[in-house]
N, C-alpha and C. Protein backbone atom coordinates (compact mmCIF):
# COMPACT_ATOMS: atom_id res chain seq x y z
N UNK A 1 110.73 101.11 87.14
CA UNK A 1 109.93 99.94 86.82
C UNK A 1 109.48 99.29 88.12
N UNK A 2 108.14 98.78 88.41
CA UNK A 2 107.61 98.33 89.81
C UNK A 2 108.39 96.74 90.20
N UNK A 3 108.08 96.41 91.12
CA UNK A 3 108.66 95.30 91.26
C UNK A 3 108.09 94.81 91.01
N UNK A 4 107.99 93.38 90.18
CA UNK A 4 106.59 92.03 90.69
C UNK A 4 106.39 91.98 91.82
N UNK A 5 105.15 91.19 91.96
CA UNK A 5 105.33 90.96 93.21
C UNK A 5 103.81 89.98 93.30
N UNK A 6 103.39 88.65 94.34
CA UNK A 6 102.11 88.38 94.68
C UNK A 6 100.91 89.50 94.74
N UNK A 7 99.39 89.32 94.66
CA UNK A 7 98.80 90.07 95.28
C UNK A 7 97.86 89.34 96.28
N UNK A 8 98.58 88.68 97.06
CA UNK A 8 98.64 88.06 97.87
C UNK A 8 99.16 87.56 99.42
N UNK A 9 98.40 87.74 100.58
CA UNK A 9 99.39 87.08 102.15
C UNK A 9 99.31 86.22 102.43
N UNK A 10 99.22 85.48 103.00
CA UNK A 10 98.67 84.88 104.26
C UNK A 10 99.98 84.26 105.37
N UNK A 11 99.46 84.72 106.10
CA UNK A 11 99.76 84.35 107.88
C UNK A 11 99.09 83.67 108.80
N UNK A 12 100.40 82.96 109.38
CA UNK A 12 99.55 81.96 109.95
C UNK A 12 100.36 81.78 111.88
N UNK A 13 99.30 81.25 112.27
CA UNK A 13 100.16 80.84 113.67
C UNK A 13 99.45 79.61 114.39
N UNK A 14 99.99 79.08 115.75
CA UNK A 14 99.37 78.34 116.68
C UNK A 14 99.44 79.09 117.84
N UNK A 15 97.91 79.30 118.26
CA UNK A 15 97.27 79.78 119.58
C UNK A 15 97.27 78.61 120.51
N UNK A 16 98.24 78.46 121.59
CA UNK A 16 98.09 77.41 122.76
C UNK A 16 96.89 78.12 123.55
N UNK A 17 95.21 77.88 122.81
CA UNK A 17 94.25 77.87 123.41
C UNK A 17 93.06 77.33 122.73
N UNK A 18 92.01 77.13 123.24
CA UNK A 18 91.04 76.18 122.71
C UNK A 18 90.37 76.48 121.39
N UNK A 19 89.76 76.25 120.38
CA UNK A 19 89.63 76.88 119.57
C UNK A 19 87.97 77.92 119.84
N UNK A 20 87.71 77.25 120.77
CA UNK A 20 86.37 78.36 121.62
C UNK A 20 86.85 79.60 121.79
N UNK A 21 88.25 79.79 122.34
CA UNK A 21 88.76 80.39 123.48
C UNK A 21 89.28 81.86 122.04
N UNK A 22 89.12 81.11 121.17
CA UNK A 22 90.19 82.04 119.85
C UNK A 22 88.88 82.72 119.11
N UNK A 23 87.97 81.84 118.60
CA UNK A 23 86.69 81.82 117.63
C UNK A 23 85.99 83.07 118.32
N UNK A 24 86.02 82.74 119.72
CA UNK A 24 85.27 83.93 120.09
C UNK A 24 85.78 85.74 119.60
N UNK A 25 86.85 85.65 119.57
CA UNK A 25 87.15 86.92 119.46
C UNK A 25 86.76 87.31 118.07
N UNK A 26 86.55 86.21 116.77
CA UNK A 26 86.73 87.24 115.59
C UNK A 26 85.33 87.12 114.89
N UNK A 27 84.75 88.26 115.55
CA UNK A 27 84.03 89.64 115.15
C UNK A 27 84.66 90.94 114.68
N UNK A 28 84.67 90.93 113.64
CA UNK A 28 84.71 92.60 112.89
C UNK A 28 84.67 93.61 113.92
N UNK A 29 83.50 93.46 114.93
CA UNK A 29 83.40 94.69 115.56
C UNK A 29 84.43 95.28 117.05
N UNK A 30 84.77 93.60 117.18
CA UNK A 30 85.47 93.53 118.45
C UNK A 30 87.15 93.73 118.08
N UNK A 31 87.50 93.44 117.01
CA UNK A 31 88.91 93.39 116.61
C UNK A 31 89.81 94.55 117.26
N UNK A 32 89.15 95.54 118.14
CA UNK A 32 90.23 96.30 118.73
C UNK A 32 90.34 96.19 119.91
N UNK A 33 89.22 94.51 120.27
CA UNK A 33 89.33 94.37 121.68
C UNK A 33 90.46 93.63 121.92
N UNK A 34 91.28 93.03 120.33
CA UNK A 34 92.62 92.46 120.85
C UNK A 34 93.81 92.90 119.99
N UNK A 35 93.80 93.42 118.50
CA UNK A 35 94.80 94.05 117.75
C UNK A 35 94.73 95.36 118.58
N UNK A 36 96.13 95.49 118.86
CA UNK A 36 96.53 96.92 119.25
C UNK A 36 96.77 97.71 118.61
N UNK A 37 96.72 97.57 117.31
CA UNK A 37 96.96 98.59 116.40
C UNK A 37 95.22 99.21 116.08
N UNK A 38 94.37 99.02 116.63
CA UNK A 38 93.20 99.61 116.27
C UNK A 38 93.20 100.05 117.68
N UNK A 39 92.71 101.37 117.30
CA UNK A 39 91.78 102.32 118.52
C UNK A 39 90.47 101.93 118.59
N UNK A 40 89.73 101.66 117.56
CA UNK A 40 88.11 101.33 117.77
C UNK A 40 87.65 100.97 116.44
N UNK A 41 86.88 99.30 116.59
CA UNK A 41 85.83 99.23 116.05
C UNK A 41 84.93 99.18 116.34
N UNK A 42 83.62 99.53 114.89
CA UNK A 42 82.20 99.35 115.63
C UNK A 42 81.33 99.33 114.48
N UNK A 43 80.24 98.70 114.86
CA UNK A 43 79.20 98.77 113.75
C UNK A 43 78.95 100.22 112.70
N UNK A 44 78.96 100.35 111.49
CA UNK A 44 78.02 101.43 110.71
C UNK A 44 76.84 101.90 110.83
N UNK A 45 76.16 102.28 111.85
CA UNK A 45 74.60 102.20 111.57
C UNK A 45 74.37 103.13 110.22
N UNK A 46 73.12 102.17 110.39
CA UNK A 46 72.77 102.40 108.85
C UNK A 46 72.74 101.95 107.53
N UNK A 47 74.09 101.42 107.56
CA UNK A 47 75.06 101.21 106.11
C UNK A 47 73.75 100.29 105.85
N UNK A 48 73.31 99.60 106.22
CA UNK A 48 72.88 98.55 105.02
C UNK A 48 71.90 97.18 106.10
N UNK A 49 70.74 97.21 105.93
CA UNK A 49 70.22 95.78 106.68
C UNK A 49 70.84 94.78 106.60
N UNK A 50 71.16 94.53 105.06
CA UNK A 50 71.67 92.80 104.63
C UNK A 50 72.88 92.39 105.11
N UNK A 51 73.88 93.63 105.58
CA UNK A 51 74.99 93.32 105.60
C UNK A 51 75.96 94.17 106.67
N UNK A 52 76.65 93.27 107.41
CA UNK A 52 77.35 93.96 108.49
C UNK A 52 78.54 94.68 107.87
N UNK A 53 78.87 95.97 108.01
CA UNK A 53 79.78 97.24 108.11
C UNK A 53 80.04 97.54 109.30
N UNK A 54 81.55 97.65 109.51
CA UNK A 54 82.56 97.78 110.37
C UNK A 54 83.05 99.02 110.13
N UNK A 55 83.31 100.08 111.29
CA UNK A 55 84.62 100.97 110.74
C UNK A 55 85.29 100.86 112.16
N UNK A 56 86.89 100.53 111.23
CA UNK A 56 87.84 100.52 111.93
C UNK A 56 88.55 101.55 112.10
N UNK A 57 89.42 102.07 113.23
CA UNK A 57 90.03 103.49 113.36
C UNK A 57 91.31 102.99 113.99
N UNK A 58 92.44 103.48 113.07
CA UNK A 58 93.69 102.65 113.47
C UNK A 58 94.34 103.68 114.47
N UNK A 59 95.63 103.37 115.25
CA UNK A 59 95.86 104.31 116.25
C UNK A 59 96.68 105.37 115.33
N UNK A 60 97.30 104.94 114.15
CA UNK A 60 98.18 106.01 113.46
C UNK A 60 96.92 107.18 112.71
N UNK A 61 95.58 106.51 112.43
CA UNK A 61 94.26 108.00 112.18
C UNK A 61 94.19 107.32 111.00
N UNK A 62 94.21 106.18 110.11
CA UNK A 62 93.90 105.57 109.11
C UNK A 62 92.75 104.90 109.41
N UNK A 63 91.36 105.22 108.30
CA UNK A 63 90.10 104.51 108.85
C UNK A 63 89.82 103.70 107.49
N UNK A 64 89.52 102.60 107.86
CA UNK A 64 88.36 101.34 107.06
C UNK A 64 87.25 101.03 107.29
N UNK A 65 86.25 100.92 106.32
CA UNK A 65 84.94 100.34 106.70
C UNK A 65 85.00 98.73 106.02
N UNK A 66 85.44 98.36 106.74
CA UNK A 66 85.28 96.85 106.29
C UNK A 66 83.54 95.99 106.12
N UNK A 67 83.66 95.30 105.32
CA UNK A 67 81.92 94.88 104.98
C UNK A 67 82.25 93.08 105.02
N UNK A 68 81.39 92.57 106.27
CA UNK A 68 81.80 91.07 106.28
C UNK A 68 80.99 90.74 105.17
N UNK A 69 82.08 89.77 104.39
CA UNK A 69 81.35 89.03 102.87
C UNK A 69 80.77 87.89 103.38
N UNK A 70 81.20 87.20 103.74
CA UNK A 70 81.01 85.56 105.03
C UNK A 70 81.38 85.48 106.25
N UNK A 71 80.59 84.43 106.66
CA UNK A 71 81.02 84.35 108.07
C UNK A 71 80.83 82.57 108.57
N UNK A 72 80.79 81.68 109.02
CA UNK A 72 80.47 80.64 109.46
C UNK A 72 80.83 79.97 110.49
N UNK A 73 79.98 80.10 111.47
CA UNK A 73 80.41 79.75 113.04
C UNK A 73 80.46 77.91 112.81
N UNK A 74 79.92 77.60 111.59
CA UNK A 74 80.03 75.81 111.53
C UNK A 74 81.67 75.82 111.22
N UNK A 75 81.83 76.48 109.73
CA UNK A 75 83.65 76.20 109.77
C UNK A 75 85.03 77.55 109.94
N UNK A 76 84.01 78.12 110.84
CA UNK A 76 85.03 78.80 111.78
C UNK A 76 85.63 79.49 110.84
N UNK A 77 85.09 80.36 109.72
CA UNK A 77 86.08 81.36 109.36
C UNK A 77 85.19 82.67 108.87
N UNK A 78 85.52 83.75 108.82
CA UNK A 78 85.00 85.06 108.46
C UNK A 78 85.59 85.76 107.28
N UNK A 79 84.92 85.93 106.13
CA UNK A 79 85.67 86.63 105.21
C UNK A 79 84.94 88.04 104.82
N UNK A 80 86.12 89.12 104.69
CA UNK A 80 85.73 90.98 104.81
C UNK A 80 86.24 91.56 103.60
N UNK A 81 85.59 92.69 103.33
CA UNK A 81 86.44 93.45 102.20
C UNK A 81 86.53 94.64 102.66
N UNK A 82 87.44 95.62 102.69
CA UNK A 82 87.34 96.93 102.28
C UNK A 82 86.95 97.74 101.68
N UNK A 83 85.90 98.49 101.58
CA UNK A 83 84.74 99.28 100.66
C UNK A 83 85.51 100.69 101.05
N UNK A 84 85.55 101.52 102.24
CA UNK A 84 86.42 102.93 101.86
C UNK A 84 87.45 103.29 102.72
N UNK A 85 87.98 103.72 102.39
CA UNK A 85 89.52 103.90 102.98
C UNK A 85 89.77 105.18 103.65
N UNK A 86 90.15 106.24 104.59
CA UNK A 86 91.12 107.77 104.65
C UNK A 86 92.51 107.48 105.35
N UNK A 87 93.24 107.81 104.79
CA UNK A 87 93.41 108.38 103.53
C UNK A 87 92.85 107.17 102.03
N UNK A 88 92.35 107.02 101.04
CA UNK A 88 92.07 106.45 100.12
C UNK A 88 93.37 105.47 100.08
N UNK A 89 92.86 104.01 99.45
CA UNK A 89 93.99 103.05 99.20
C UNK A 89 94.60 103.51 97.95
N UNK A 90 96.13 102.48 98.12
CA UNK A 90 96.75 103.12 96.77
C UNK A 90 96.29 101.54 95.68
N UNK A 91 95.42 101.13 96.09
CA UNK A 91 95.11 99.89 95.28
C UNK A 91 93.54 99.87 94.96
N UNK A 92 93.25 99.01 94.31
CA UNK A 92 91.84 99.11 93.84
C UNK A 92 90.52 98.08 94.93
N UNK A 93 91.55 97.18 95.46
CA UNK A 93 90.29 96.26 96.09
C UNK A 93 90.87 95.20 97.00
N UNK A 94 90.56 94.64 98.29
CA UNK A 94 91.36 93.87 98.96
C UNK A 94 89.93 92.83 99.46
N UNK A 95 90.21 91.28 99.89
CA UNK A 95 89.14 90.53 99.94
C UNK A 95 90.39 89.72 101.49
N UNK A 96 89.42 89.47 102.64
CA UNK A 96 90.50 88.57 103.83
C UNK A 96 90.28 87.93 104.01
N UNK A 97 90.38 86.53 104.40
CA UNK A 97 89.43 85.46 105.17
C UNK A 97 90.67 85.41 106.26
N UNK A 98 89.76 84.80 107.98
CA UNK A 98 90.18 84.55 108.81
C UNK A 98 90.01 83.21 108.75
N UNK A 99 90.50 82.08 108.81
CA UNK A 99 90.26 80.76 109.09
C UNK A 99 91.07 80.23 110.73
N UNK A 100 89.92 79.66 111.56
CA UNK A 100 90.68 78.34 112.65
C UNK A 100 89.96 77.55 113.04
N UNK A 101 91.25 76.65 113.02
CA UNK A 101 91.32 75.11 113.41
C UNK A 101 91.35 74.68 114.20
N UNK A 102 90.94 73.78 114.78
CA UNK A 102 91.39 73.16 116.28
C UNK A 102 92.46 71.99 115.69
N UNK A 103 93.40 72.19 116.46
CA UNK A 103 94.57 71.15 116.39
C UNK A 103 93.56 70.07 117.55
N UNK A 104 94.07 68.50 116.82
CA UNK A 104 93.41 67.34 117.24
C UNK A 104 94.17 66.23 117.92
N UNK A 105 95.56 66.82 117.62
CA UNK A 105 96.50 65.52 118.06
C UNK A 105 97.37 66.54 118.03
N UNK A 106 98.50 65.05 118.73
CA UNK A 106 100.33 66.07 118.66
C UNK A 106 100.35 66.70 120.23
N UNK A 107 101.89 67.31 119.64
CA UNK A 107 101.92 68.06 121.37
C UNK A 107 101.23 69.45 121.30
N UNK A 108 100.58 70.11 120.05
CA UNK A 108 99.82 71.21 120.64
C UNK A 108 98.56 70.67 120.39
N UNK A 109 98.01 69.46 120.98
CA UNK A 109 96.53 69.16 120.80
C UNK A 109 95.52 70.14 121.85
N UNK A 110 94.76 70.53 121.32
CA UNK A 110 93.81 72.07 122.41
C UNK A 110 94.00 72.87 121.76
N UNK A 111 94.95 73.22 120.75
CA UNK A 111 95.34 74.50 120.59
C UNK A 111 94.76 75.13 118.88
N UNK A 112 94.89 76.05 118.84
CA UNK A 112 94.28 76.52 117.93
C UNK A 112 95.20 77.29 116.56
N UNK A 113 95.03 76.29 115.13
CA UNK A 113 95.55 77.12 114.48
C UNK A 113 95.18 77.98 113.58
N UNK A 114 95.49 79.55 113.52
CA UNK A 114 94.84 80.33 112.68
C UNK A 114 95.46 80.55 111.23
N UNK A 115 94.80 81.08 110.50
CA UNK A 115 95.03 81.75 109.14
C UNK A 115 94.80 82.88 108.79
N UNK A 116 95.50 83.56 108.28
CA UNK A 116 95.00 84.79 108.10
C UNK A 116 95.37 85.33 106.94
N UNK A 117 94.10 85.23 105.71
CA UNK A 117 95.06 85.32 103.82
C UNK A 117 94.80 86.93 103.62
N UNK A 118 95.32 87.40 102.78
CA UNK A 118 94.58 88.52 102.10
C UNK A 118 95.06 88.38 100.60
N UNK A 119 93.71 88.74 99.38
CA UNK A 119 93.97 88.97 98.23
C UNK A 119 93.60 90.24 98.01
N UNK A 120 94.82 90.70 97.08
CA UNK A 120 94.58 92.11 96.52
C UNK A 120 94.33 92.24 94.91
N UNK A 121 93.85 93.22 94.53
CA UNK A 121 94.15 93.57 93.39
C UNK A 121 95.06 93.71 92.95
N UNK A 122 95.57 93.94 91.86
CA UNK A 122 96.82 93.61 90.84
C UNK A 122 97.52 95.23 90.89
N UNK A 123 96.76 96.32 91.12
CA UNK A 123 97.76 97.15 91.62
C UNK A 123 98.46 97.40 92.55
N UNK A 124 98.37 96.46 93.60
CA UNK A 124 98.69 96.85 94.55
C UNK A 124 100.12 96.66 94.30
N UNK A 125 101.18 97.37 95.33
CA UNK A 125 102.71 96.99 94.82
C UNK A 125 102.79 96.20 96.46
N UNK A 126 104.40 96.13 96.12
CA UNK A 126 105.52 95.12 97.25
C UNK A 126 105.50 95.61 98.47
N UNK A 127 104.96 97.14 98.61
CA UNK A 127 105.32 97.69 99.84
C UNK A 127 103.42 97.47 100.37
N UNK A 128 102.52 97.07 99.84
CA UNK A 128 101.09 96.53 100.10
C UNK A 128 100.78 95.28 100.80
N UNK A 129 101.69 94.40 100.21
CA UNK A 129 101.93 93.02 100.90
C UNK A 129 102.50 93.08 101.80
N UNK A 130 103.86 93.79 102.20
CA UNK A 130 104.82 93.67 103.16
C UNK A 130 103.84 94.28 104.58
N UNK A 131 103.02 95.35 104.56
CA UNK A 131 102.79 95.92 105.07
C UNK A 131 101.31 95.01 105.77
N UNK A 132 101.00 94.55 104.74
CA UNK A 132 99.87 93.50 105.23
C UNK A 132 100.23 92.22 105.94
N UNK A 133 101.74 91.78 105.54
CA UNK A 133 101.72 90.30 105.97
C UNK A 133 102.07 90.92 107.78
N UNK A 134 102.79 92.11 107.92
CA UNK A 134 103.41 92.37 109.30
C UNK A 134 101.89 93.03 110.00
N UNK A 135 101.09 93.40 109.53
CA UNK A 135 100.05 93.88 110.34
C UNK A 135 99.33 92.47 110.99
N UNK A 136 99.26 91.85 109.85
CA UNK A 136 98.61 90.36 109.94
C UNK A 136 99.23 89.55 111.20
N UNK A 137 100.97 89.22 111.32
CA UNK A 137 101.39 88.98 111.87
C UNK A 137 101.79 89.40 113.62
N UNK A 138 101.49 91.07 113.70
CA UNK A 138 100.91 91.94 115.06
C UNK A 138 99.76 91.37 115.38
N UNK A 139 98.76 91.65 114.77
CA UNK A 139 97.48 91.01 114.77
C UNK A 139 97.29 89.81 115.31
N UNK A 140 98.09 88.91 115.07
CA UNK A 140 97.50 87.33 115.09
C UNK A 140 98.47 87.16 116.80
N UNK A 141 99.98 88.13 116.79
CA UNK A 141 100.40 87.79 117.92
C UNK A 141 99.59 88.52 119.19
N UNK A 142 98.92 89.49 119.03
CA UNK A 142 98.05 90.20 119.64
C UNK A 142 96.80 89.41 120.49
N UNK A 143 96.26 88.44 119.42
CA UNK A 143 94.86 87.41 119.64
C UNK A 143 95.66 86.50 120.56
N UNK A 144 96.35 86.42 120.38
CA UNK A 144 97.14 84.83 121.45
C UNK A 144 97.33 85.20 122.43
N UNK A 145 97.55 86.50 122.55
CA UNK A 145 97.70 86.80 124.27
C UNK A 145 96.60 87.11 125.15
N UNK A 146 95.64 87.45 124.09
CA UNK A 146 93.92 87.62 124.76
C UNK A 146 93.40 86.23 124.93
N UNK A 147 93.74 85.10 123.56
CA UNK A 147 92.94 84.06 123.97
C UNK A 147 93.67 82.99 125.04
N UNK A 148 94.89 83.36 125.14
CA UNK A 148 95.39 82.46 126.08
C UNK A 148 94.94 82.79 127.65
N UNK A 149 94.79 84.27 127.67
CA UNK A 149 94.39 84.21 129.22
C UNK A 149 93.58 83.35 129.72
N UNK A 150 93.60 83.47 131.33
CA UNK A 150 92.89 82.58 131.75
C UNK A 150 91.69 83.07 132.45
């Protein structure tokens, strides 16, 4: 019998850097200029005028073409889906938004806090989430060390 489980992540952190310094990095296409778990992204040519396509190439040989759904440089967040998978997902459909904030006060005022959700479809199981919240969480510790440089 499967486990229950959310089909649902999100992860979150504070970047001690400006929220310029963070915003800049998240482009679809650039994401392997700071997750180390990607070997290369880059545009689809072709895929489509209306709409930006990404394929990502992870270092373990797992590829995504991610398709940005939104984007808004006014409130700073980008949301993607997954359209095809190799090896194929064991789930039917995944939707991400990136959200950040600029912290305004306090002792990390400058600094930047991110979000990072994912919703899945209802097949997905326990070992889908787990696997997403820790990629999420590489990921986000990955961006802090790019945007903090100086």
């Amino acid at each position: 019998m499967p486990i229950p489980t959310s089909a649902a992540v999100v992860e979150s952190a504070v970047i001690k850097a400006p929220l310029s310094h963070v915003w800049h990095h998240i482009k679809l296409q650039n994401f392997s200029n700071f997750w180390s778990a990607l070997k290369s992204s880059e545009f689809v040519k072709g895929a489509n005028d209306e709409t930006d396509v990404v394929h990502w190439t992870f270092n373990d040989g797992t590829e995504l073409d991610v398709k940005q759904e939104e984007h808004s440089t006014i409130n700073h967040y980008i949301t993607y889906s997954v359209i095809t998978a190799k090896p194929n997902l064991t789930y039917t459909s995944a939707l991400s938004t990136i959200r950040c904030y600029a912290v305004t006060s306090g002792e990390l005022e400058g600094s930047t806090y991110i979000e990072w959700s994912g919703h899945f479809s209802t097949d997905a199981d326990a070992g889908v989430i787990e696997d997403a919240k820790f990629k999420r969480r590489d990921a986000l510790a990955d961006l802090a060390k790019v945007a903090t440089k100086k």
